[in-house]
Protein backbone atom coordinates (compact mmCIF):
# COMPACT_ATOMS: atom_id res chain seq x y z
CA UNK A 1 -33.62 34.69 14.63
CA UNK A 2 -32.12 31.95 12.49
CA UNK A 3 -28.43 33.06 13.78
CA UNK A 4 -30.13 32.83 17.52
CA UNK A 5 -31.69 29.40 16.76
CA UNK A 6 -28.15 27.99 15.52
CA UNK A 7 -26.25 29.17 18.57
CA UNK A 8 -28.77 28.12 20.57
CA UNK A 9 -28.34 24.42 18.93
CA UNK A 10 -24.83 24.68 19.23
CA UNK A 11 -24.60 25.55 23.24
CA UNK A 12 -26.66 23.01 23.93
CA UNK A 13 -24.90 20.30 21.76
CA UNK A 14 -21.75 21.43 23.61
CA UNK A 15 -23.78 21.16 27.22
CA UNK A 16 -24.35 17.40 26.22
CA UNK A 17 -21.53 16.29 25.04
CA UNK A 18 -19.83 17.53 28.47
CA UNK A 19 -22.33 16.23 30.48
CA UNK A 20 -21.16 12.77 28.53
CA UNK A 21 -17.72 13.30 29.66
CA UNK A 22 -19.21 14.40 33.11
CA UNK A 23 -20.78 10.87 33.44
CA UNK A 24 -18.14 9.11 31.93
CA UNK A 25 -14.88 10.20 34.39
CA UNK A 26 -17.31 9.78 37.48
CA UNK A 27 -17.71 6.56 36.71
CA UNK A 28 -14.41 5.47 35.96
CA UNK A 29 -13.66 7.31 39.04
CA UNK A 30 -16.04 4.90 41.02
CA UNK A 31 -14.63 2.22 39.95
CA UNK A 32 -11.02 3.08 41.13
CA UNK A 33 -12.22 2.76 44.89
CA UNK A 34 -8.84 0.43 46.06
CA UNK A 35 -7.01 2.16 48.68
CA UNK A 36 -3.19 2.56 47.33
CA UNK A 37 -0.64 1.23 50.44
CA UNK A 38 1.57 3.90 51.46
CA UNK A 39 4.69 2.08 49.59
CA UNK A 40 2.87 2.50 46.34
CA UNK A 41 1.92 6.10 46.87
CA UNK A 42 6.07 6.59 47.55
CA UNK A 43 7.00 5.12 44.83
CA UNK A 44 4.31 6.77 42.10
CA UNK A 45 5.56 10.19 43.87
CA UNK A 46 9.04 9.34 43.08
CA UNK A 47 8.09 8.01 39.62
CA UNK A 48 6.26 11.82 38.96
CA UNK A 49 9.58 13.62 40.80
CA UNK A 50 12.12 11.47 38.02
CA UNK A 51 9.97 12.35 35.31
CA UNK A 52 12.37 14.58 32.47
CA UNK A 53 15.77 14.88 31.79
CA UNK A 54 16.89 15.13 35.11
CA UNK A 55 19.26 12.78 36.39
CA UNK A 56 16.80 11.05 38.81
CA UNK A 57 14.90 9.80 35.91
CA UNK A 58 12.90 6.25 36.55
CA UNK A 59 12.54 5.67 32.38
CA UNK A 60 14.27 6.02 29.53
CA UNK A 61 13.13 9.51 27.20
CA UNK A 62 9.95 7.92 25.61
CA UNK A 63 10.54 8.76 21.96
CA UNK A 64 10.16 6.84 18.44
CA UNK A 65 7.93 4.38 19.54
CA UNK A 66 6.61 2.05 17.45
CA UNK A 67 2.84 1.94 18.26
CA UNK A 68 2.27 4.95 15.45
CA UNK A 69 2.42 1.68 13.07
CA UNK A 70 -0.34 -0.21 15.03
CA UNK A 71 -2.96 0.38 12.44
CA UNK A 72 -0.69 -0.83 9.53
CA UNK A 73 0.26 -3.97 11.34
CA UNK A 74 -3.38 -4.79 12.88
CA UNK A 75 -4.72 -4.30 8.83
CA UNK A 76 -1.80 -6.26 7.49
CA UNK A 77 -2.82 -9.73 5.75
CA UNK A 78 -2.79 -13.10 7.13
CA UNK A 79 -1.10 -11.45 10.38
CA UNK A 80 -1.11 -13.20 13.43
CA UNK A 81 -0.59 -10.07 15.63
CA UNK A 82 -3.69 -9.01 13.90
CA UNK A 83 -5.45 -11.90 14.80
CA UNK A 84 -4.12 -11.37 18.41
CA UNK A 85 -5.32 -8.25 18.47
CA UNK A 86 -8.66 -8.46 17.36
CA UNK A 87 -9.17 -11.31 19.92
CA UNK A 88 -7.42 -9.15 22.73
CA UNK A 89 -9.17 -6.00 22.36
CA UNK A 90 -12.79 -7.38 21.51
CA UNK A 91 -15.46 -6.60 24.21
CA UNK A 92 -12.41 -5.70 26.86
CA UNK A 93 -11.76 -2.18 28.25
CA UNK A 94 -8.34 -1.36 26.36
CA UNK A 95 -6.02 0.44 29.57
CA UNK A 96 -3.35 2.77 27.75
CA UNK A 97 -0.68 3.78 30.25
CA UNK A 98 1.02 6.56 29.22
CA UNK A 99 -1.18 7.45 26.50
CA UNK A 100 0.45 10.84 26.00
CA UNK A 101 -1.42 14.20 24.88
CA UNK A 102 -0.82 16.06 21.61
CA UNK A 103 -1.08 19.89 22.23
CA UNK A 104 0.09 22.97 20.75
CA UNK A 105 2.23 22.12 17.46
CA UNK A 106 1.68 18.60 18.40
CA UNK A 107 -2.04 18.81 17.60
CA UNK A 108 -1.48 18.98 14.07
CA UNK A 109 -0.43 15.46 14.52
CA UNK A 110 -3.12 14.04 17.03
CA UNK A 111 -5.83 12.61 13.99
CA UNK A 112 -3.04 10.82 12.50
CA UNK A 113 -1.46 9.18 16.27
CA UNK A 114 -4.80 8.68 18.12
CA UNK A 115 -4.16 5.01 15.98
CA UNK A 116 -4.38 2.62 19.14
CA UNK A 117 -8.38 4.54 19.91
CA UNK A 118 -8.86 3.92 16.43
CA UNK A 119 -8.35 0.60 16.64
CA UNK A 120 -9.73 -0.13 19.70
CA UNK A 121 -13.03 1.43 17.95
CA UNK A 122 -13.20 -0.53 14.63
CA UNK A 123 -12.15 -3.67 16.54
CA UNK A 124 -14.97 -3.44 19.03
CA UNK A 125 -13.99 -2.24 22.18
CA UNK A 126 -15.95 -1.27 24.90
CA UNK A 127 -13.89 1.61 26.49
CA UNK A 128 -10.48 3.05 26.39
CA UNK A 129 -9.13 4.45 29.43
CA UNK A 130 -5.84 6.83 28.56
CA UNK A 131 -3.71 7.21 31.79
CA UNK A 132 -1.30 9.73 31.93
CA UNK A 133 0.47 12.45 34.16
CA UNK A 134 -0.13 15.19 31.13
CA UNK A 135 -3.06 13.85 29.49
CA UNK A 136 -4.39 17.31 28.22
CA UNK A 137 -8.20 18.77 29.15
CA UNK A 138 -9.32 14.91 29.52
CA UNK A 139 -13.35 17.06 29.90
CA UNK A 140 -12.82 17.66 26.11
CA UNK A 141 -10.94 14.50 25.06
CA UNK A 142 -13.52 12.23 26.71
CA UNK A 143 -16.02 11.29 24.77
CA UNK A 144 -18.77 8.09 23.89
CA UNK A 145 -18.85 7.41 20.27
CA UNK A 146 -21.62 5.14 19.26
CA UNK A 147 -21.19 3.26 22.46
CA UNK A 148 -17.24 3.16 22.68
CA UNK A 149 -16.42 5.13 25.35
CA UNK A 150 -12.97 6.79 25.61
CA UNK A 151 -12.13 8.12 29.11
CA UNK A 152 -9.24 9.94 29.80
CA UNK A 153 -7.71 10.34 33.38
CA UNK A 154 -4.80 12.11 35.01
CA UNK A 155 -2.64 9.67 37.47
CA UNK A 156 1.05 8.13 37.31
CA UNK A 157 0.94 4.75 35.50
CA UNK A 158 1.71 2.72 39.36
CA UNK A 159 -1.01 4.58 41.47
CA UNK A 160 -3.75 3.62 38.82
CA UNK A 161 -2.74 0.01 38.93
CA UNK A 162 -2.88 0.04 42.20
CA UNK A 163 -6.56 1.90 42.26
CA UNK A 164 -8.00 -0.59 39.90
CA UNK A 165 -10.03 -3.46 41.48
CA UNK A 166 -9.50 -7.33 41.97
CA UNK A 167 -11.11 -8.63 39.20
CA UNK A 168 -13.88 -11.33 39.17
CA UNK A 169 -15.55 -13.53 37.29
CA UNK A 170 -18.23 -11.21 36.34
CA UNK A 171 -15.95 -8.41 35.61
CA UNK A 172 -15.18 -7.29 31.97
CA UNK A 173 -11.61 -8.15 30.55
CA UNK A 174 -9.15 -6.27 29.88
CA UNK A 175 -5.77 -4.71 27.68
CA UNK A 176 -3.19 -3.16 28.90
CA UNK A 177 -1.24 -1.38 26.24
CA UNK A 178 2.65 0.09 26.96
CA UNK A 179 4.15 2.03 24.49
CA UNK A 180 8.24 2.80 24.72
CA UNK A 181 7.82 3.11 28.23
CA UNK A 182 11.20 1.27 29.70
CA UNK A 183 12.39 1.61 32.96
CA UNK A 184 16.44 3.17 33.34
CA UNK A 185 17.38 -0.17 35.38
CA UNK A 186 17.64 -3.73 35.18
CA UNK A 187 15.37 -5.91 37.23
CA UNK A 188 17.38 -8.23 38.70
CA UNK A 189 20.56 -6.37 38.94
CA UNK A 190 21.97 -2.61 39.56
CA UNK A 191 22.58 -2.05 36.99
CA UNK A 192 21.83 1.08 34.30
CA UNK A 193 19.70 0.07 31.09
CA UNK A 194 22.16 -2.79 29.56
CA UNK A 195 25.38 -0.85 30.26
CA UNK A 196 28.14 -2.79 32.72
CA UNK A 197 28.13 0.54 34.92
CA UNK A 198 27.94 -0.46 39.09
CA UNK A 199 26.21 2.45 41.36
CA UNK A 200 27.19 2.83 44.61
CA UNK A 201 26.32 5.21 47.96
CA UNK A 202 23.03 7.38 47.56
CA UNK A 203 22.74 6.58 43.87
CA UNK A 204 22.46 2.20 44.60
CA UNK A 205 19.99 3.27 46.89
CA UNK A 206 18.46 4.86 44.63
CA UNK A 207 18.49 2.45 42.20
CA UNK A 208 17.16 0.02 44.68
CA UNK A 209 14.32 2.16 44.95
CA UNK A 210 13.64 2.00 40.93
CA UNK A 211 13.42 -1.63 40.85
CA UNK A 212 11.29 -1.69 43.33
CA UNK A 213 9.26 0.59 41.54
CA UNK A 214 9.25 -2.54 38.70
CA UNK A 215 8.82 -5.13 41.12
CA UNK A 216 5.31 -3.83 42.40
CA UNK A 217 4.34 -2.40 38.35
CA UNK A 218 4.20 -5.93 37.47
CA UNK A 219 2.47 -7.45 40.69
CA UNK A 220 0.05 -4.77 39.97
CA UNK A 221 -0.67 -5.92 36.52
CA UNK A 222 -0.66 -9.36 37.45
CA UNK A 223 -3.19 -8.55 40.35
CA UNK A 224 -5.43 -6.30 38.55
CA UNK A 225 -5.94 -9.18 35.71
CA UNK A 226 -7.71 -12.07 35.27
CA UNK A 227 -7.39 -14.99 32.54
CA UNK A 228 -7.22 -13.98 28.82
CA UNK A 229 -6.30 -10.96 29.95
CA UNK A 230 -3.61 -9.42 27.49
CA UNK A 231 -0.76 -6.76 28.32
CA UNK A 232 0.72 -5.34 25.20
CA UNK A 233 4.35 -4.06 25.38
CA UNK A 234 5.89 -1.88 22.18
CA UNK A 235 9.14 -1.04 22.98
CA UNK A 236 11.09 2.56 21.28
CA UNK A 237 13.59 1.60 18.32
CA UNK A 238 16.54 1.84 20.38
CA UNK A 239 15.41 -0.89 22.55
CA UNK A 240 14.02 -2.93 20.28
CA UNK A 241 16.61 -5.23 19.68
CA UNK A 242 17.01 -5.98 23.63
CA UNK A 243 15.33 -8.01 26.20
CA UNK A 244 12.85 -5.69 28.06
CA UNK A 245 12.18 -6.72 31.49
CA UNK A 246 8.74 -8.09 31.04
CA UNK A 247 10.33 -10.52 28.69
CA UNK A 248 11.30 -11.89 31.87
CA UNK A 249 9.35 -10.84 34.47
CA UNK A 250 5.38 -11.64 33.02
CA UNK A 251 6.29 -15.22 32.84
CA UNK A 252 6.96 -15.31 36.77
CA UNK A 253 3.65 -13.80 36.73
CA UNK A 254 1.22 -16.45 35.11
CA UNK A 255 1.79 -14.73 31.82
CA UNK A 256 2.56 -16.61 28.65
CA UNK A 257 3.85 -15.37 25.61
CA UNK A 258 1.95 -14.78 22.26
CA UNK A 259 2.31 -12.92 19.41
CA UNK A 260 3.95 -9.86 21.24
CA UNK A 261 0.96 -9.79 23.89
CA UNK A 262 1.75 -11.41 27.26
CA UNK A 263 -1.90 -13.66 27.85
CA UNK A 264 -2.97 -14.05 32.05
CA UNK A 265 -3.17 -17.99 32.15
């Protein structure tokens, strides 16, 4: 009977806690009621088609990126990124596109890398929303702890920009948070990555077709914020050392500069 009794406890503590995550993706689904134009839809499904090592790849490999070393930095003393941070991320939904998944060998890594949910957490959040194409079982990764919420959902990065509301007054801020994700092309030329190579025929179209790609990511972010709003970029190692375009771009954009975060003016 006692064997029953525990079983019995531990079905329905299981029931709950995916009835939580039932709740908790509805609702973020609600709120992602902004139809995405057919140009947008395009370009996500060329984003999704590039994705790899292929050679019709939108973004650089995403690896080495420096957002393992959040935590560090956030806890460091008399930092002003800290300070940033905690102002940033306090009472905001914290948006991390392209928030990965850690599966298989990779699991035995995932309590020591889930350091930006962490944070979010301790540095009082309300909800963090991880966007990704692989994002895992997002049932059993979603979860409310203590009243953080942390909602995962399955999309390409562009289409949920595009699905997320106008903001208003009334609505809650926000954090976007980018993590070594850095598009193949230059913005404003055609140009690969910071290499002096010229594309021509199919491939400049093609090319044409990534920066538009760019051109609408940021007027999505820029649209789907309001003041104080914060976008966070971390770029890998090997581009660390070179201007990204949103070093460039978030100022067109009513974005100024501070202590790595890019503030909505």
């Amino acid at each position: 009977m006692k064997f029953f009794i525990v079983y019995m406890e531990k079905d329905i503590c299981q029931t709950n806690t995916e009835n939580i995550a039932d709740g908790l993706i509805a609702k973020l689904s609600q709120e992602l009621n902004r139809p995405v134009s057919q140009n947008i839809a395009e370009l996500s499904r060329l984003a999704v088609k590039g994705l790899g090592h292929g050679g019709d790849s939108l973004f650089f490999d995403i690896s080495e990126p420096y957002a393992y070393e959040l935590m560090g930095w956030i806890k460091k003393d008399n930092s002003k990124f800290a300070e940033s941070f905690k102002k940033h991320v306090a009472g905001k939904d914290v948006i991390d596109l392209g928030c990965g998944c850690y599966t298989g060998f990779n699991s035995l890594l995932r309590c020591d890398m889930e350091y930006l949910q962490k944070a979010c957490k301790e540095l009082g959040a309300k909800r963090y929303i991880g966007v990704d194409l692989y994002p895992g079982d997002i049932k059993a990764r979603t979860k409310n702890l203590d009243g953080f919420e942390e909602v995962y959902v399955k999309d390409e990065i562009l289409s949920f920009l595009a699905k997320l509301p106008d903001p208003t007054e009334s609505s809650r801020g926000k954090m976007f948070f980018l993590s070594a994700i850095e598009p193949c092309y230059d913005f404003e030329s055609e140009r690969m990555g910071n290499s002096e190579i010229e594309f021509f025929g199919e491939e400049k179209e093609r090319v044409k077709r990534a920066i538009e790609y760019m051109r609408n990511f940021y007027d999505e972010l820029s649209r789907a914020t309001k003041k104080s709003d914060a976008v966070l970029f971390l770029p890998s190692r090997a581009r660390a050392m070179h201007a990204l375009d949103c070093d460039y771009q978030m100022p067109k954009r009513g974005f100024k500069y501070e202590n790595l975060f890019f503030v909505k003016e």
